[in-house]
Protein backbone atom coordinates (compact mmCIF):
# COMPACT_ATOMS: atom_id res chain seq x y z
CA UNK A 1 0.00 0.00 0.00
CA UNK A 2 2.60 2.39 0.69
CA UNK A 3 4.29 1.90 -2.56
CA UNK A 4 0.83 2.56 -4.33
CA UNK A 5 0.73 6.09 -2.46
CA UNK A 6 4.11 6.66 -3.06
CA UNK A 7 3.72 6.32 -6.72
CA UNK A 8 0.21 8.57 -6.73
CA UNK A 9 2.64 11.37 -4.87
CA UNK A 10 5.23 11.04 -7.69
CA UNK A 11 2.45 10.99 -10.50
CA UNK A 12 0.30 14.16 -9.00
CA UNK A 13 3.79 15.88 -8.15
CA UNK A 14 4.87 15.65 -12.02
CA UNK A 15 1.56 17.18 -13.08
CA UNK A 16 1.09 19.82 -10.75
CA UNK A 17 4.87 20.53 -11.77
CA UNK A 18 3.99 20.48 -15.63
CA UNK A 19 1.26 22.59 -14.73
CA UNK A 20 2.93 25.05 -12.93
CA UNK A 21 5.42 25.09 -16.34
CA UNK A 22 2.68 26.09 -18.57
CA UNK A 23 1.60 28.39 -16.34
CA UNK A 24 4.70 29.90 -16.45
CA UNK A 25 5.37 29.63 -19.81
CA UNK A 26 2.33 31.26 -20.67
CA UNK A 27 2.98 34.53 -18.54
CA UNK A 28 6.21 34.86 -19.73
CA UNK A 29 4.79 34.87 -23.41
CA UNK A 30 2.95 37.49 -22.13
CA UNK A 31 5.20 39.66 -20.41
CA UNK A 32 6.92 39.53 -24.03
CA UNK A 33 3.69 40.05 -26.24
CA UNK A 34 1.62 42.36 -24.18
CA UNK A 35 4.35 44.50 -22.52
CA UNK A 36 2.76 47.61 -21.94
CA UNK A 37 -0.51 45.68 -20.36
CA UNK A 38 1.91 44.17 -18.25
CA UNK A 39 3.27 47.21 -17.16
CA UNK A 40 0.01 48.81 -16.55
CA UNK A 41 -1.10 45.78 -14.31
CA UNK A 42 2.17 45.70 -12.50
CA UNK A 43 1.58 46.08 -9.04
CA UNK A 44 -1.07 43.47 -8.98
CA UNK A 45 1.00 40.58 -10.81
CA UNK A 46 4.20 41.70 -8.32
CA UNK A 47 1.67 41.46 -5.28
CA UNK A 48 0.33 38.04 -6.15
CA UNK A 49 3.88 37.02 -7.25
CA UNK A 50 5.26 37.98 -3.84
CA UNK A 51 1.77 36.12 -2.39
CA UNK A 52 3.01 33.10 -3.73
CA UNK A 53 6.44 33.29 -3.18
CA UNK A 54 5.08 33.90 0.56
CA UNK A 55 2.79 30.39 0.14
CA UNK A 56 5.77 28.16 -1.62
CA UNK A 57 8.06 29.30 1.89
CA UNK A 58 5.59 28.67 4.02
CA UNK A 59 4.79 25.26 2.51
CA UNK A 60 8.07 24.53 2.71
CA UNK A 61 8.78 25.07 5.93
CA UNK A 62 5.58 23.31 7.17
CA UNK A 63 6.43 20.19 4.89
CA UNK A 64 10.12 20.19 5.63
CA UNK A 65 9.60 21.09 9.41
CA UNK A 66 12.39 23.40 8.54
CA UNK A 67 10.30 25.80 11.14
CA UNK A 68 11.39 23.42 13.75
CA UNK A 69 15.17 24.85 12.75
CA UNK A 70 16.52 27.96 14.43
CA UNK A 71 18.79 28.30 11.00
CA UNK A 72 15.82 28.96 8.70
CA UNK A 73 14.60 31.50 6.03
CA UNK A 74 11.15 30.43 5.07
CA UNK A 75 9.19 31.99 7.73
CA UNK A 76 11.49 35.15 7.80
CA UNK A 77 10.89 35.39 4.18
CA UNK A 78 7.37 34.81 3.44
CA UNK A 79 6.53 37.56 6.45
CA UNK A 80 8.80 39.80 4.33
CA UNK A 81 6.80 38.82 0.60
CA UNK A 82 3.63 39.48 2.48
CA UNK A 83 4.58 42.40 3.99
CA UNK A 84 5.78 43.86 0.46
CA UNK A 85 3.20 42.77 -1.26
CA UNK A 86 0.65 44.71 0.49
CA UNK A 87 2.80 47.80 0.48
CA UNK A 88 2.58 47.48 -3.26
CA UNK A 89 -1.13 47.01 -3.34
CA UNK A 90 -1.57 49.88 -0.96
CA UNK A 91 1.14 52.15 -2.72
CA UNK A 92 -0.70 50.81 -6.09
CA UNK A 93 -1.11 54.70 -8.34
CA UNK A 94 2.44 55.50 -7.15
CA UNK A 95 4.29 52.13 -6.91
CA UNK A 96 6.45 52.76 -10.10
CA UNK A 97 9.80 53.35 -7.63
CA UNK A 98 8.66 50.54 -5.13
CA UNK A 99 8.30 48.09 -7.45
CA UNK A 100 11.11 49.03 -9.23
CA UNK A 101 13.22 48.93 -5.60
CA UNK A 102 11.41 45.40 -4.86
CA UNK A 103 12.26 43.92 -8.25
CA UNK A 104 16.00 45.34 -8.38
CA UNK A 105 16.56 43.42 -4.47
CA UNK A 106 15.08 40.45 -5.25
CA UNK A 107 17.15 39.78 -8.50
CA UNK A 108 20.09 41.19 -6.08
CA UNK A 109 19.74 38.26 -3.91
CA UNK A 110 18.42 35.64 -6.16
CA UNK A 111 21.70 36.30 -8.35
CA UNK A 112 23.98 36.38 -4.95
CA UNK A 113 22.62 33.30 -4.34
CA UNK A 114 23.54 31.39 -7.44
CA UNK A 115 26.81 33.21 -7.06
CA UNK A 116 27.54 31.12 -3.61
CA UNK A 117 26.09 28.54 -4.76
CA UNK A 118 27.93 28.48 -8.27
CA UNK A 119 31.18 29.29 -6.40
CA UNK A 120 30.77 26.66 -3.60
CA UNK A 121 29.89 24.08 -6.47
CA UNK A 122 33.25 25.08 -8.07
CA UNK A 123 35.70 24.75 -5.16
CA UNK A 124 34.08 21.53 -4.15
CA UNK A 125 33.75 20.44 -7.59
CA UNK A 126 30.12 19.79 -7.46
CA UNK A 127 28.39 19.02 -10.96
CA UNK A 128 29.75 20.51 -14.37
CA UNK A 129 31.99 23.29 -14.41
CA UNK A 130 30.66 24.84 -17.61
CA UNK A 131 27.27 24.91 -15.76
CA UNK A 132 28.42 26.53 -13.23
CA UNK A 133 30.63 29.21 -14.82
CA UNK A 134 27.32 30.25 -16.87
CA UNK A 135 25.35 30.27 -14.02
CA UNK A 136 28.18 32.79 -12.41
CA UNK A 137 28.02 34.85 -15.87
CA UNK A 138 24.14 35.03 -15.66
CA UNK A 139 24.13 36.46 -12.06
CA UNK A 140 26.57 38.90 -12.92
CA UNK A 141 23.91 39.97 -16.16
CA UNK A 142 21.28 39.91 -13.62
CA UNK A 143 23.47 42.11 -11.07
CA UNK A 144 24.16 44.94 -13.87
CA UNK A 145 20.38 44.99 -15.13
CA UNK A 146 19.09 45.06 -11.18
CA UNK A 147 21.68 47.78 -10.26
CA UNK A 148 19.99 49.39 -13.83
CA UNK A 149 16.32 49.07 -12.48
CA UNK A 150 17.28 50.67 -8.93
CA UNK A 151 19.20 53.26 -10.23
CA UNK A 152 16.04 54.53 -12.20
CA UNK A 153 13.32 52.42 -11.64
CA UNK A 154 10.64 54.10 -13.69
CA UNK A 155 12.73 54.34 -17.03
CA UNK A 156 13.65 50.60 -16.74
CA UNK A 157 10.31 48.79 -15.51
CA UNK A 158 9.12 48.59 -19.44
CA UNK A 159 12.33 46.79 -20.31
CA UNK A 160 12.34 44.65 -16.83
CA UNK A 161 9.04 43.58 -18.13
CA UNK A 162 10.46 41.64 -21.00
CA UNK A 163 13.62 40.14 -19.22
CA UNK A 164 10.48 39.04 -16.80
CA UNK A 165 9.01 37.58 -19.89
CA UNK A 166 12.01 35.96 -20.47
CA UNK A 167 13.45 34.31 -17.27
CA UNK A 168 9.72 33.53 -16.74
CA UNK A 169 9.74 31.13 -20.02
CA UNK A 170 13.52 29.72 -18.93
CA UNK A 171 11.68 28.94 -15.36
CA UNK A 172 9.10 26.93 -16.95
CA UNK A 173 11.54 25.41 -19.04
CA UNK A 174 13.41 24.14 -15.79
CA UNK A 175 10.50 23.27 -13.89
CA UNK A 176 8.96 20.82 -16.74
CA UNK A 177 12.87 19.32 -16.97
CA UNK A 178 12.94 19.25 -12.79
CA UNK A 179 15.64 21.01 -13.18
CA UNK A 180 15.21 23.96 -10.50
């Protein structure tokens, strides 16, 4: 019996991940074809982005018990995603600098984060180098556009919106290949 459930958990995973792909997929076809509806609707899609960013850490820390770990982010961060997301909602008709600011540090510490990871990879000599050396090039791309979007976030959020179309396609691309 536990076999049988084990293989319905690894069946409904792979669909709710293919799901989750297309999903992707699809907004990030968006971002690219309907830019400046995008940008219009901004502050709602970064709100319910941050929403479930907030839900995925909390899951994860409720499935892992990683709450039960004094050396844990989840929590911590999903407080934070909530937080800003209702800031954004609230700050809505003026939000162009906010979500500009929000975007910029996110993409800061997502790219610092492959960095160490890339780097700690390397030295240990974890997985292919090549990988890891374009994974090290690609957060240093996504360093110079963030530093870009904070420096003047109003002049950059219509270009932002199609490297969001972008990286949004290359997620779903990752997620259907389990490769996130």
């Amino acid at each position: 019996m536990p076999q049988r459930l084990h293989e319905f958990h690894k069946k409904h995973d792979r669909r709710v991940r293919l799901f989750m792909s297309l999903t992707i997929f699809v907004f990030g076809v968006v971002c690219i074809i309907l830019s400046e509806t995008v940008r219009g609707i901004l502050p709602f899609l970064l709100s319910a982005l941050l929403l479930l960013l907030a839900g995925d850490n909390l899951y994860e820390a409720l499935s892992d018990r990683t709450f039960d770990e004094e050396d844990t982010d989840e929590i911590s961060n999903a407080i934070i995603y909530i937080i800003l997301a209702v800031v954004v909602l609230l700050q809505r008709h003026v939000s162009d600098n906010l979500i500009g600011a929000i975007w910029g540090i996110l993409a800061l510490l997502l790219a610092s984060r492959n960095i160490s990871h890339s780097l700690y990879s390397l030295i240990h000599r974890h997985g292919s180098v090549v990988g890891h050396v374009l994974h090290l090039i690609q957060a240093a791309i996504s360093i110079g556009i963030s530093i870009l979007l904070l420096l003047d976030p109003p002049a950059h959020l219509h270009f932002h919106v199609y490297i969001l179309g972008l990286e949004l396609i290359d997620y779903a691309v990752r997620i259907a290949f389990n490769e996130v």
